[in-house]
C-alpha atoms as a PDB file:
ATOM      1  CA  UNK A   1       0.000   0.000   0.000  1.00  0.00           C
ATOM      2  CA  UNK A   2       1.289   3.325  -1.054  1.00  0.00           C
ATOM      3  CA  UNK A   3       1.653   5.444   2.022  1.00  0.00           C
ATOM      4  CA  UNK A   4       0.581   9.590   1.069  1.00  0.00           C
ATOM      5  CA  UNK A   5       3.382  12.140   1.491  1.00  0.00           C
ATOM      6  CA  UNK A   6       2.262  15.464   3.371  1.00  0.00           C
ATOM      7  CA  UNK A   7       2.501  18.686   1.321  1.00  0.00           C
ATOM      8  CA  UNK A   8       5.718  19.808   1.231  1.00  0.00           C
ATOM      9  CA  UNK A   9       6.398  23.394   2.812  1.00  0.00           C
ATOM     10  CA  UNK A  10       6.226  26.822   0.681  1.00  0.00           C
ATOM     11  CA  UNK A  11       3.696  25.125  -1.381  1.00  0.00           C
ATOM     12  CA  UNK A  12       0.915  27.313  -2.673  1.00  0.00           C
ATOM     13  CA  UNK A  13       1.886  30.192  -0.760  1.00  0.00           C
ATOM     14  CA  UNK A  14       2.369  32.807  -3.744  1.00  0.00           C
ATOM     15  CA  UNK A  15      -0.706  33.699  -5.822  1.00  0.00           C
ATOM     16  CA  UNK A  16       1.837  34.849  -8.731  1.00  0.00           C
ATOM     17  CA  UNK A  17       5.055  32.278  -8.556  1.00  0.00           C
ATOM     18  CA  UNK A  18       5.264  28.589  -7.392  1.00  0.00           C
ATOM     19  CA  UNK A  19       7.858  27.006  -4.744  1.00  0.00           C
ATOM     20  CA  UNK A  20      10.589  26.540  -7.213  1.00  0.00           C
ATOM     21  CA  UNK A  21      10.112  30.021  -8.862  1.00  0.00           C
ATOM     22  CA  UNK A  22       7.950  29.333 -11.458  1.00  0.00           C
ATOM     23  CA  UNK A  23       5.103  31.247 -13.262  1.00  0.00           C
ATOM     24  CA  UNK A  24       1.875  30.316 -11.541  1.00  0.00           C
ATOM     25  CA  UNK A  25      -0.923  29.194 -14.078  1.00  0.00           C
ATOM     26  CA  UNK A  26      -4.660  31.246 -14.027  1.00  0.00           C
ATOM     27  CA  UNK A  27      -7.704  30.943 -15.311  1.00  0.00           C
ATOM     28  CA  UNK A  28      -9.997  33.293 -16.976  1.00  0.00           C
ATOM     29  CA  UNK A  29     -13.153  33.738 -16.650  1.00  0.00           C
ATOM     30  CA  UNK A  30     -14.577  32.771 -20.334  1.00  0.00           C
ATOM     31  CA  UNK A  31     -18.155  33.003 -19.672  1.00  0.00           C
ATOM     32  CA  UNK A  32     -19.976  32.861 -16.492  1.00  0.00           C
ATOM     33  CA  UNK A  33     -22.147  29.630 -17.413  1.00  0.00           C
ATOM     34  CA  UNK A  34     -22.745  27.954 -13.961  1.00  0.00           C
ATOM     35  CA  UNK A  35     -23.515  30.004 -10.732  1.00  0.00           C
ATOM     36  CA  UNK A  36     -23.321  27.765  -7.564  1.00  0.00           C
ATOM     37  CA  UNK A  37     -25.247  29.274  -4.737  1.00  0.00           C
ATOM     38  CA  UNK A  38     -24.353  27.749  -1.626  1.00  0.00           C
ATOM     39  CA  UNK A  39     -27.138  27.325   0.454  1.00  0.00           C
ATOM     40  CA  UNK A  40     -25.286  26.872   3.806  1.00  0.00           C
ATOM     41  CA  UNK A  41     -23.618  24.294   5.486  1.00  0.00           C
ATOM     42  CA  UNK A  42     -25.906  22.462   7.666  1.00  0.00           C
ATOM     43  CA  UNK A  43     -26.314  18.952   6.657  1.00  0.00           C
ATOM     44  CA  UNK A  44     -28.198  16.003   8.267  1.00  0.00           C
ATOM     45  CA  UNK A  45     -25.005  14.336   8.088  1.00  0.00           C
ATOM     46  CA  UNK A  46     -21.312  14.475   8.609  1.00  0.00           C
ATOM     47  CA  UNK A  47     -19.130  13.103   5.873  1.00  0.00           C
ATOM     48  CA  UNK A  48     -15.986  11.927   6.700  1.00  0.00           C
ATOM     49  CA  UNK A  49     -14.264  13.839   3.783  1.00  0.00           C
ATOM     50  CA  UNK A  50     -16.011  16.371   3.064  1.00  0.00           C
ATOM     51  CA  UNK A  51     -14.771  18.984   1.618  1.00  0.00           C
ATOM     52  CA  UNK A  52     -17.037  22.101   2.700  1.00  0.00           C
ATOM     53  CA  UNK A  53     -17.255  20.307   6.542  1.00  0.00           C
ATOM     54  CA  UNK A  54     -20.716  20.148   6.320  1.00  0.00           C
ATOM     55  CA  UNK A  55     -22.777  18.886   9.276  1.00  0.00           C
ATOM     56  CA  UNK A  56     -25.027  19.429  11.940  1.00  0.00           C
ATOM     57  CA  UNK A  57     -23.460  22.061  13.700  1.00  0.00           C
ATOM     58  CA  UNK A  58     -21.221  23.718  11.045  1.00  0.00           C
ATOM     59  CA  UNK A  59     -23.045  26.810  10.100  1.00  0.00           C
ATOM     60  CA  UNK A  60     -19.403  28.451   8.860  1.00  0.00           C
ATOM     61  CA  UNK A  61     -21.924  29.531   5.705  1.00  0.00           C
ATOM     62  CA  UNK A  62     -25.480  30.479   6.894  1.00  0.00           C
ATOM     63  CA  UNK A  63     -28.619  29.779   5.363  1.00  0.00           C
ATOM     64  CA  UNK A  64     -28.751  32.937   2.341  1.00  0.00           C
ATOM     65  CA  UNK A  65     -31.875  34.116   1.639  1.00  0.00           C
ATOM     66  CA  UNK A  66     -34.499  33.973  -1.329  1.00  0.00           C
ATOM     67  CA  UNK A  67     -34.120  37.699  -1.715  1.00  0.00           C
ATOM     68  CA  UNK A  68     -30.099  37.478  -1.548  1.00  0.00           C
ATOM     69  CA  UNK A  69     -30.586  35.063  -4.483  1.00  0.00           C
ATOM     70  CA  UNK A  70     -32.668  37.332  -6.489  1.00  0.00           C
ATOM     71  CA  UNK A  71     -30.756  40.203  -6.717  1.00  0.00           C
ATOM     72  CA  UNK A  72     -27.491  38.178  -8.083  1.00  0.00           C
ATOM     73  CA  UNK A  73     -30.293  36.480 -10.923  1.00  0.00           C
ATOM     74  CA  UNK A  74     -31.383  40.083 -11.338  1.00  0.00           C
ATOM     75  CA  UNK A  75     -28.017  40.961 -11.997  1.00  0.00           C
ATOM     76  CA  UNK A  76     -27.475  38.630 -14.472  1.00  0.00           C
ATOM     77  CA  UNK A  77     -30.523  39.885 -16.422  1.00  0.00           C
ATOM     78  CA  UNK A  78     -29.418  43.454 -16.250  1.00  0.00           C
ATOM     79  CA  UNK A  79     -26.429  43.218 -17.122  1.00  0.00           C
ATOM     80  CA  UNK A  80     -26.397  40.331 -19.809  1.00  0.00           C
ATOM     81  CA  UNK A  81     -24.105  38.575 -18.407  1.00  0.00           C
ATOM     82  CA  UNK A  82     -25.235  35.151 -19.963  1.00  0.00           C
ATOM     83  CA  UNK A  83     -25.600  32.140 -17.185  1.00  0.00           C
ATOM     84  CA  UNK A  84     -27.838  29.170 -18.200  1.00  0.00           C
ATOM     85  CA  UNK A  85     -27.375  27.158 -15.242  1.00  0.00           C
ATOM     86  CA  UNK A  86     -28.030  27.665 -11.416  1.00  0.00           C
ATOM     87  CA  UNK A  87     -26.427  25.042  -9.174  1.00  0.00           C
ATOM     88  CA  UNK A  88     -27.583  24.908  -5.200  1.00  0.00           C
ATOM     89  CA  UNK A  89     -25.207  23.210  -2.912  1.00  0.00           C
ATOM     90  CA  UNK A  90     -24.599  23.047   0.615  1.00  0.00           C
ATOM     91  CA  UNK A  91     -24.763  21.254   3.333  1.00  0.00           C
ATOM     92  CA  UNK A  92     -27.843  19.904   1.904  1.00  0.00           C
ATOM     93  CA  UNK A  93     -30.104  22.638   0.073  1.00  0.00           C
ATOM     94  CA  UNK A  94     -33.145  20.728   1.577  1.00  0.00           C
ATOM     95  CA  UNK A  95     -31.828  22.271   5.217  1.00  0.00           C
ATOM     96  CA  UNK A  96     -32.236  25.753   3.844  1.00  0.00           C
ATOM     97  CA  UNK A  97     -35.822  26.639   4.287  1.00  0.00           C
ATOM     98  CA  UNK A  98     -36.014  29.452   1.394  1.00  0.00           C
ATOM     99  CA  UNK A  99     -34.969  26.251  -1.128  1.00  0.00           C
ATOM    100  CA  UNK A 100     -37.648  25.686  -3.056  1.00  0.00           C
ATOM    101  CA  UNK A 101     -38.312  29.339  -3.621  1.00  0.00           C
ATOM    102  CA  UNK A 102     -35.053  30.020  -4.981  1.00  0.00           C
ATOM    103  CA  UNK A 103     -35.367  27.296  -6.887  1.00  0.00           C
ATOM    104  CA  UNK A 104     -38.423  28.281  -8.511  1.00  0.00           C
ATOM    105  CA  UNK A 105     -37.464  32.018  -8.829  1.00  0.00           C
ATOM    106  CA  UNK A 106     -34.523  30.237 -10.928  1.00  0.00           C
ATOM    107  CA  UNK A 107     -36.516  28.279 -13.250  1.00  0.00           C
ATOM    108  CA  UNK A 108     -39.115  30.660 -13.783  1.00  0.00           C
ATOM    109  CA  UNK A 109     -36.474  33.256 -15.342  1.00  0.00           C
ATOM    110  CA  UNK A 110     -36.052  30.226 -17.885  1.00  0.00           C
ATOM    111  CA  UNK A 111     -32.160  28.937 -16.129  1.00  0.00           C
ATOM    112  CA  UNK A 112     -31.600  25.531 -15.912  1.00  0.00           C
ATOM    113  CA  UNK A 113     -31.508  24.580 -12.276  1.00  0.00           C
ATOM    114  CA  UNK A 114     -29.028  21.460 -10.686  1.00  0.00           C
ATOM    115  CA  UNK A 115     -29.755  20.474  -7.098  1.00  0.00           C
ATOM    116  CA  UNK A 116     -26.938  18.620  -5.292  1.00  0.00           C
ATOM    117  CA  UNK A 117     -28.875  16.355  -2.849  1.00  0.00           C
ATOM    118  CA  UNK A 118     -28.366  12.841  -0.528  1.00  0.00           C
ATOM    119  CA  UNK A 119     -31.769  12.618  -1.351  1.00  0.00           C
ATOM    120  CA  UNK A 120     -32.509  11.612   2.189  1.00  0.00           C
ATOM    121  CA  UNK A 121     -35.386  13.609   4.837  1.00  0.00           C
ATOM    122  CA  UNK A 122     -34.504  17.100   4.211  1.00  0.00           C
ATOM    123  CA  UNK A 123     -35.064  16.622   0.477  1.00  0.00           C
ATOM    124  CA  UNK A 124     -38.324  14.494   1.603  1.00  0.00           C
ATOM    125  CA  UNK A 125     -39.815  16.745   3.859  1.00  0.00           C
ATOM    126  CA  UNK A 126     -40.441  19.074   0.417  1.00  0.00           C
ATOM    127  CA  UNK A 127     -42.069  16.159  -1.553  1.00  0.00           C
ATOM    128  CA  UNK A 128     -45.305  17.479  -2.727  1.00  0.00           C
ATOM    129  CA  UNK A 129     -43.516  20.826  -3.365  1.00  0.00           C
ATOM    130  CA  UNK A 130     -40.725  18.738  -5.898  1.00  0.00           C
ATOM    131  CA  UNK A 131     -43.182  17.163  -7.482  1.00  0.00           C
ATOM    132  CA  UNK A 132     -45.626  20.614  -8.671  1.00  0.00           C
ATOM    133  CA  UNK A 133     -41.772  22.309  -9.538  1.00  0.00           C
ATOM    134  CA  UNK A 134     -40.745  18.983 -11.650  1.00  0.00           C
ATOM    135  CA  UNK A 135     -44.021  19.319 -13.629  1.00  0.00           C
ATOM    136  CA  UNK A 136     -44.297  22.620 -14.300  1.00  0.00           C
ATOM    137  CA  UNK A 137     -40.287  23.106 -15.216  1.00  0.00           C
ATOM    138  CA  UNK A 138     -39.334  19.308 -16.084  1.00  0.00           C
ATOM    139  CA  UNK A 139     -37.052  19.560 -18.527  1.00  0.00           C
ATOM    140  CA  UNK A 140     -35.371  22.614 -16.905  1.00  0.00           C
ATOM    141  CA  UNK A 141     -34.635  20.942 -13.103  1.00  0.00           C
ATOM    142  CA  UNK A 142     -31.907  18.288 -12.706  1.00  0.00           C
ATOM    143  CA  UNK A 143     -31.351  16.447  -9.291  1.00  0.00           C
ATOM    144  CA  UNK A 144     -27.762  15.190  -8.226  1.00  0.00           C
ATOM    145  CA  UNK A 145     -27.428  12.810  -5.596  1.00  0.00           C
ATOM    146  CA  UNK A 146     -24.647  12.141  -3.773  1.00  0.00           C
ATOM    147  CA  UNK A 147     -23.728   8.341  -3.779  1.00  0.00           C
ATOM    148  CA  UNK A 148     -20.298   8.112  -2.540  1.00  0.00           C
ATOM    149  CA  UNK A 149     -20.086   4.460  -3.519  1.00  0.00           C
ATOM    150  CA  UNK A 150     -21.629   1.682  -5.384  1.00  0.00           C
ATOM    151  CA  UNK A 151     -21.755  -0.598  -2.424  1.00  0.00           C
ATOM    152  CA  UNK A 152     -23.273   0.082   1.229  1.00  0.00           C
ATOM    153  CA  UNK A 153     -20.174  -0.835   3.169  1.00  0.00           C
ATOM    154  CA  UNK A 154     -18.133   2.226   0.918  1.00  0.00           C
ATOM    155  CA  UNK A 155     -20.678   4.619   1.237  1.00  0.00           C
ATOM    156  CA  UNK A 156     -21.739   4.369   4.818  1.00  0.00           C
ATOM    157  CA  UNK A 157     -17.666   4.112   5.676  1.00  0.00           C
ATOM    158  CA  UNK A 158     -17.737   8.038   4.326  1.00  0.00           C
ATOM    159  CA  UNK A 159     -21.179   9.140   4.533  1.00  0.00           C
ATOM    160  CA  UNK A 160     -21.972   6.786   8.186  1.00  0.00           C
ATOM    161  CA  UNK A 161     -24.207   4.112   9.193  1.00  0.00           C
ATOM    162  CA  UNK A 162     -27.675   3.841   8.116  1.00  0.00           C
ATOM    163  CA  UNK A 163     -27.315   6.749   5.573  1.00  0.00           C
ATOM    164  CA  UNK A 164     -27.323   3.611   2.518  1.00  0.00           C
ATOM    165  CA  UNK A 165     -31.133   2.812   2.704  1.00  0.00           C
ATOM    166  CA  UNK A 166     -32.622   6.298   2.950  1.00  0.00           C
ATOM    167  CA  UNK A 167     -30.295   7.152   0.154  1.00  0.00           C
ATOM    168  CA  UNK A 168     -31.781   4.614  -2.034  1.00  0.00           C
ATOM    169  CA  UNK A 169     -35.631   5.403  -0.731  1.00  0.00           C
ATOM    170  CA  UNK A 170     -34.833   8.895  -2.252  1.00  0.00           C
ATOM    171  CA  UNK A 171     -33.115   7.948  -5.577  1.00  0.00           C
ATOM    172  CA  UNK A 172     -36.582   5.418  -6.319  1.00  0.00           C
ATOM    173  CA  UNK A 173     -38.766   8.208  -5.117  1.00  0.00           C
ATOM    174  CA  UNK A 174     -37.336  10.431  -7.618  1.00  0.00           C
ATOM    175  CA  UNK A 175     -37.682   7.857 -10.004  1.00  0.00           C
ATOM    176  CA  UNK A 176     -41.080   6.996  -9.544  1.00  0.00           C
ATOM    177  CA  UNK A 177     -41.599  10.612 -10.104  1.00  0.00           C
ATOM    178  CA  UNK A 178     -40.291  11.117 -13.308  1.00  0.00           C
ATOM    179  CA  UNK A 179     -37.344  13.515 -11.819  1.00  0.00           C
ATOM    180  CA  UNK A 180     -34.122  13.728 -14.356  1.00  0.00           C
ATOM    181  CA  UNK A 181     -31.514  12.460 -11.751  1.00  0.00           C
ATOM    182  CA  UNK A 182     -27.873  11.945 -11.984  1.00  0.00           C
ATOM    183  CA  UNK A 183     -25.568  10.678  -9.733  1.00  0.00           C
ATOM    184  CA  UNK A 184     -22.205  11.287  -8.021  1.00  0.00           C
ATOM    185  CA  UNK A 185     -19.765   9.112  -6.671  1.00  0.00           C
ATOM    186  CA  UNK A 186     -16.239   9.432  -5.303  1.00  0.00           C
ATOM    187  CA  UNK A 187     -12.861   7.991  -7.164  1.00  0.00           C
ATOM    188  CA  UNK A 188     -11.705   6.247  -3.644  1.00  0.00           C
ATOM    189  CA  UNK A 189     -11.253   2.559  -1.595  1.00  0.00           C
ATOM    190  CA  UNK A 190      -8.371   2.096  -4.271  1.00  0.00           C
ATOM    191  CA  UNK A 191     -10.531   1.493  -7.208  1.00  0.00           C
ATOM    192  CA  UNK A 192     -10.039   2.035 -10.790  1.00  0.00           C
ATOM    193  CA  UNK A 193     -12.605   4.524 -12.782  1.00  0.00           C
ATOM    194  CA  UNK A 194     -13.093   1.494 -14.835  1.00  0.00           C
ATOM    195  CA  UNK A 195     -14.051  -1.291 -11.929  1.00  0.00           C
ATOM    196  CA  UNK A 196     -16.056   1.874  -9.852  1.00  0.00           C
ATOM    197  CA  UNK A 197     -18.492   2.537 -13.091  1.00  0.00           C
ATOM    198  CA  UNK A 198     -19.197  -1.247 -13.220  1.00  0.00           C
ATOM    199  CA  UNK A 199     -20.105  -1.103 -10.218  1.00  0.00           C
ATOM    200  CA  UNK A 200     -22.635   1.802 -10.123  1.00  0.00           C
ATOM    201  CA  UNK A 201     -23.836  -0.281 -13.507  1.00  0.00           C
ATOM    202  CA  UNK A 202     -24.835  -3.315 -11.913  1.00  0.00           C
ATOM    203  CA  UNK A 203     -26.169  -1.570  -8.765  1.00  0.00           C
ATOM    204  CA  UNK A 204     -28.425   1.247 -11.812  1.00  0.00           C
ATOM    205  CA  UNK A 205     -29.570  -1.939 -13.027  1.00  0.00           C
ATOM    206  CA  UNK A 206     -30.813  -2.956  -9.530  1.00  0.00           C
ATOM    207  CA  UNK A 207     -32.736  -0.337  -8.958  1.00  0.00           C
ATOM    208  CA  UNK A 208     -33.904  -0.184 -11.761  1.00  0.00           C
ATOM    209  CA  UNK A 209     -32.288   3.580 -13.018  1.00  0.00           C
ATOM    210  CA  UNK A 210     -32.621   4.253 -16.829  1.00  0.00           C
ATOM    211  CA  UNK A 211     -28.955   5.799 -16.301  1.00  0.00           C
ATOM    212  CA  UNK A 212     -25.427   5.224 -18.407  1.00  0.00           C
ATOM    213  CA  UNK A 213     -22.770   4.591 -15.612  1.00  0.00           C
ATOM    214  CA  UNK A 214     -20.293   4.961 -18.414  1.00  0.00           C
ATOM    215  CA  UNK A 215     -21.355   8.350 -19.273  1.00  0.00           C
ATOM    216  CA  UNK A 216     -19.763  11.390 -17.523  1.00  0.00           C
ATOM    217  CA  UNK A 217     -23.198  13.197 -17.658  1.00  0.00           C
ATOM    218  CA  UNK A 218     -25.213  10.418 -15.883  1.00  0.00           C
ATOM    219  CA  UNK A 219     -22.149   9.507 -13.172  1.00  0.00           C
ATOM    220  CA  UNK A 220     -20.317  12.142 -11.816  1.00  0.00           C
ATOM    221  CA  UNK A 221     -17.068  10.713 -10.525  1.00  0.00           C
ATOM    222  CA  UNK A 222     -14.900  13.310  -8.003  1.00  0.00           C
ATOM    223  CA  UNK A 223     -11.318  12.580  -7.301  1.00  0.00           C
ATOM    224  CA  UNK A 224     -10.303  12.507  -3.199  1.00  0.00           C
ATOM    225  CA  UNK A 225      -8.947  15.794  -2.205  1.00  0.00           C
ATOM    226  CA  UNK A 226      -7.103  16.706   0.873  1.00  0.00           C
ATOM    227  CA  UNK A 227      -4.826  19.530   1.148  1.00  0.00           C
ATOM    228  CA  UNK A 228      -2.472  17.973   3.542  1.00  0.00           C
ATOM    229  CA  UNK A 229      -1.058  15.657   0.799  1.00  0.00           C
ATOM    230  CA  UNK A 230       1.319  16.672  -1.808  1.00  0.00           C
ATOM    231  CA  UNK A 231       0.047  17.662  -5.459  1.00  0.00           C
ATOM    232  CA  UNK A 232       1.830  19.169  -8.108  1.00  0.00           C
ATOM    233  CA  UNK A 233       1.928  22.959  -8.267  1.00  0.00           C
ATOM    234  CA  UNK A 234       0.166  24.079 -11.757  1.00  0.00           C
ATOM    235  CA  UNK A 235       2.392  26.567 -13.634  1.00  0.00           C
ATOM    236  CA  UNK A 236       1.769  28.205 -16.909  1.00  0.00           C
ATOM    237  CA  UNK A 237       3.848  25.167 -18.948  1.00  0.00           C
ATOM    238  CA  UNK A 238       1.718  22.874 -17.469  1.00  0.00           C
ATOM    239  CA  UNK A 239      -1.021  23.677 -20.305  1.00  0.00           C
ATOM    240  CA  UNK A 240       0.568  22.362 -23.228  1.00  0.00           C
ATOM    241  CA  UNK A 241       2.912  19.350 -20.817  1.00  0.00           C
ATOM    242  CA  UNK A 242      -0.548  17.464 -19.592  1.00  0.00           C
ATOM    243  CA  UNK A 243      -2.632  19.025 -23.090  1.00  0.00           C
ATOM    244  CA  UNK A 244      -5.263  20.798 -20.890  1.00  0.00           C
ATOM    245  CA  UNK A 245      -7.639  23.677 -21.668  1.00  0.00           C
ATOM    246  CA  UNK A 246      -7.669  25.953 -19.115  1.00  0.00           C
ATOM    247  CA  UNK A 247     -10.950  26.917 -20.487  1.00  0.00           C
ATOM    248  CA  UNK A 248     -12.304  23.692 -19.625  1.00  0.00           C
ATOM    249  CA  UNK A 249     -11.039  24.058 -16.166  1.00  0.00           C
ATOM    250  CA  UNK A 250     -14.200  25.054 -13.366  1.00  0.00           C
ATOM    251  CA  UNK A 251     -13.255  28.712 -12.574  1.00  0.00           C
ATOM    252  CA  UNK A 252     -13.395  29.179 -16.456  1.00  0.00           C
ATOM    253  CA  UNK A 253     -17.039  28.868 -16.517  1.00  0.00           C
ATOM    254  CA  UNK A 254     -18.476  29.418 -12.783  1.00  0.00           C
ATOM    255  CA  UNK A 255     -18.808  31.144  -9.640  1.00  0.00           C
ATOM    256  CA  UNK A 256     -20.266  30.282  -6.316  1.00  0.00           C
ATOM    257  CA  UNK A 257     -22.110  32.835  -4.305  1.00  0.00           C
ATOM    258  CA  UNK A 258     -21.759  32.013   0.001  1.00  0.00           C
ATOM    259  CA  UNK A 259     -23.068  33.928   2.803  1.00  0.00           C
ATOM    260  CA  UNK A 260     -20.147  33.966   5.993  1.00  0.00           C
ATOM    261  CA  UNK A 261     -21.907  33.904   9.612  1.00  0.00           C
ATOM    262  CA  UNK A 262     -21.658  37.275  10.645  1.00  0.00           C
ATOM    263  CA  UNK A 263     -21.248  38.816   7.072  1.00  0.00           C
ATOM    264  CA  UNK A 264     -23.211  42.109   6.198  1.00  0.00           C
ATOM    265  CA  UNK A 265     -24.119  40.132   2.938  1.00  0.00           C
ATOM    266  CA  UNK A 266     -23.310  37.351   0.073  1.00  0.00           C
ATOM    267  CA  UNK A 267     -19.982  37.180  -1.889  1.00  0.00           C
ATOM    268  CA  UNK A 268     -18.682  35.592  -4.638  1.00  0.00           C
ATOM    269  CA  UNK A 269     -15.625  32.740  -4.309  1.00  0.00           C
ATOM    270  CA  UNK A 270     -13.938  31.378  -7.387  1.00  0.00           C
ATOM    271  CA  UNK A 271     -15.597  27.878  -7.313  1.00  0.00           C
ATOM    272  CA  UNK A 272     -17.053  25.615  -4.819  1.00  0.00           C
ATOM    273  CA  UNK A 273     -14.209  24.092  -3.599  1.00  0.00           C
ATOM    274  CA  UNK A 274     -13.018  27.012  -1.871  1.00  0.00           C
ATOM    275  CA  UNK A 275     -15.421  28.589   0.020  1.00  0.00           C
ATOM    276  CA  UNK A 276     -14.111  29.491   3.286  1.00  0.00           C
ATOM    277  CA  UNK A 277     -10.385  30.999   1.828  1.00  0.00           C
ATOM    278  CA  UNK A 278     -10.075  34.904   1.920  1.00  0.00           C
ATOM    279  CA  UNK A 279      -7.588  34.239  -0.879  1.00  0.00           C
ATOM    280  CA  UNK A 280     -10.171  33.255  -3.774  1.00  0.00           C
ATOM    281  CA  UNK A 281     -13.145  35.746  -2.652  1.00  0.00           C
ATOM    282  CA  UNK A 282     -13.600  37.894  -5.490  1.00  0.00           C
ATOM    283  CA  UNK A 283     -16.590  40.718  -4.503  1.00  0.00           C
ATOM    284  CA  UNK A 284     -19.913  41.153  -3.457  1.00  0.00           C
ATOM    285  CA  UNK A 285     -21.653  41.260  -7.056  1.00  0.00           C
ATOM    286  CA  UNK A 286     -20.644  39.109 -10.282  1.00  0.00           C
ATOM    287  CA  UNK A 287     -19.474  41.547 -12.252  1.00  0.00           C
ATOM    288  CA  UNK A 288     -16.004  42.036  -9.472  1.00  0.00           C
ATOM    289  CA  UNK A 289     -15.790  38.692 -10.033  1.00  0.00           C
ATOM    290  CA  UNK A 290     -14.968  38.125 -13.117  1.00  0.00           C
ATOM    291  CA  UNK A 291     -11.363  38.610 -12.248  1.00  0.00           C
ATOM    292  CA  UNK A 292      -8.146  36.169 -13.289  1.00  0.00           C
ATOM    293  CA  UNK A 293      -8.100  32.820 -10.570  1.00  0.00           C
ATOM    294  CA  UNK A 294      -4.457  32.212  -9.785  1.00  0.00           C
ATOM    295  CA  UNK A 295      -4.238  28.489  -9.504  1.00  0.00           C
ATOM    296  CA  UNK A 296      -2.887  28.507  -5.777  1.00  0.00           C
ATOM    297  CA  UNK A 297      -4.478  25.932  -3.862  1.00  0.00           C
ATOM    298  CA  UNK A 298      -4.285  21.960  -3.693  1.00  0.00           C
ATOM    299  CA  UNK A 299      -7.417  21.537  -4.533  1.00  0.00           C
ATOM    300  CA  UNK A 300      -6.697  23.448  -8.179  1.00  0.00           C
ATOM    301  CA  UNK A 301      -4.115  20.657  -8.840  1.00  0.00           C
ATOM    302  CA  UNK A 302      -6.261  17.747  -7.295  1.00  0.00           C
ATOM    303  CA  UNK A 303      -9.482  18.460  -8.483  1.00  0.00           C
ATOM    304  CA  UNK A 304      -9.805  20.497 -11.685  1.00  0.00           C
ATOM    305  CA  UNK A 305      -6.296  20.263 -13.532  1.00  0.00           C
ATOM    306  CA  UNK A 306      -4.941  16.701 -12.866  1.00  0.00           C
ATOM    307  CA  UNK A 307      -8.206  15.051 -11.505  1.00  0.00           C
ATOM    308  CA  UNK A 308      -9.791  17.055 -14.787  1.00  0.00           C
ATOM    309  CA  UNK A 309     -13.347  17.255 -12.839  1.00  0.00           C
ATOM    310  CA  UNK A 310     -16.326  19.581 -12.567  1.00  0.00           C
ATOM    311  CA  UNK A 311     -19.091  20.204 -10.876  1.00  0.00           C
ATOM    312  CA  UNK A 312     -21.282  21.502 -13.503  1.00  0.00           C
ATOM    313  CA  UNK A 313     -23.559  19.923 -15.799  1.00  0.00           C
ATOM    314  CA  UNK A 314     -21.289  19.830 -19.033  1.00  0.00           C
END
């Protein structure tokens, strides 16, 4: 078993130049096409590696508001600014009880809306309320649910016991409903992408799931991140070395809006893998953020330039 090496010192430490004096890659912002909001980080559960360190009591990022939300959908009316998709993350969104407004405020201005979900009782408490938003706006509202693993011995050793069945409950009850659903998993337990997409295959077939787990779009698969562990820093060779667009990178394309306890107001990160670092908060309104994202962070290297994911729809 290899054995991970911590992140070596002066790592990620200059927005402009990396440890060995390199230039330091960024990433413009091409087109804002996916606004995250995050709708705080309460969750019914606590992940063991979860990034955001959602859970019960973390309330880091508070519940925003349906009226926050507005204005920033406002503002992309106004000013033209061209977004087609609204994500809601959290925590859960189902803990945030403004959710379902927000979401319908989104789909009525014609955006496409994804939902990142465990599909377990906060989601369920809003049942009748899914179901009148999935008819009237269908085609329009996408559910993700968070299935960390194909089997219920990997996901309940991240997500904790008894979190498997209710999981499933959800993913038939959205079914059953007619809800467009996709899933995402984790890249972990030493798997190959290969073995881990069989595996969601056989278990789609099982419950019956009219879903590809060989297509991106249907299985979302993250890579682990930690920020303890060493990663390559991304410089501005690194491009054309590994043959990667940085317009195809996540801060090319989105932004995620978070409310801070104690803050005035919302503001704008770079992405939603960074939401509580001072270093990639970019204003208070999308238009200051459409500023340059210097690669400096772990999670840049990990996630979205060597682990080549996204969170967005495609």
């Amino acid at each position: 078993m290899s054995v991970a090496i911590p992140l070596a010192a002066n790592k990620f430490e200059n927005p402009n130049v990396t440890v060995d004096g390199k230039s330091r890659a960024t990433v413009s912002l091409v087109s804002l096409r996916t606004l995250w909001i995050n709708t705080g980080t309460l969750c019914n559960l606590t992940c063991k590696n979860c990034y955001i360190e959602s859970s019960p009591q973390n309330d880091r990022l508070v519940y925003i508001t349906r009226e926050e939300v507005a204005a920033f959908l406002e503002e992309i009316e106004r000013d033209s600014i061209g977004t087609e998709e609204i994500g809601f993350t959290g925590g859960d969104p189902f803990m945030n009880p403004d959710v379902l407004g927000m979401m319908n405020d989104a789909l009525s201005r014609g955006f496409r809306v994804l939902v990142l979900t465990n599909a377990m009782k906060p989601m369920m408490k809003f049942a009748d309320q899914l179901q009148d938003i999935s008819q009237r706006y269908k085609d329009r509202l996408t559910l993700r649910v968070s299935l960390d693993h194909h089997s219920k011995t990997g996901h309940e050793s991240e997500r904790g016991p008894r979190s498997w069945k209710p999981a499933l409950d959800g993913i038939s009850w959205l079914r059953d409903h007619k809800f467009e659903v996709n899933i995402a998993g984790r890249m972990f337990m030493g798997e190959s992408e290969e073995l881990a997409r069989q595996g969601y295959d056989d278990l789609f077939s099982r419950l019956d799931l009219h879903l590809d787990a060989f297509d991106p779009s249907d299985l979302v698969l993250f890579p682990e991140m930690d920020a303890k562990i060493d990663v390559s820093e991304i410089t501005t060779e690194c491009w054309e070395i590994l043959n990667v667009d940085p317009n195809s990178v996540m801060c090319a394309s989105s932004r995620m809006v978070v409310k801070r306890k104690g803050a005035a107001g919302p503001s704008v990160v770079a992405c939603t893998l960074l939401p509580y670092d001072e270093d990639f908060e970019l204003g208070s309104t999308l238009v200051d953020a459409s500023n340059d994202v210097s690669l400096n962070h772990p999670h840049c290297a990990q996630f979205c330039v060597l682990g080549g994911a996204t969170c967005s729809q495609g």
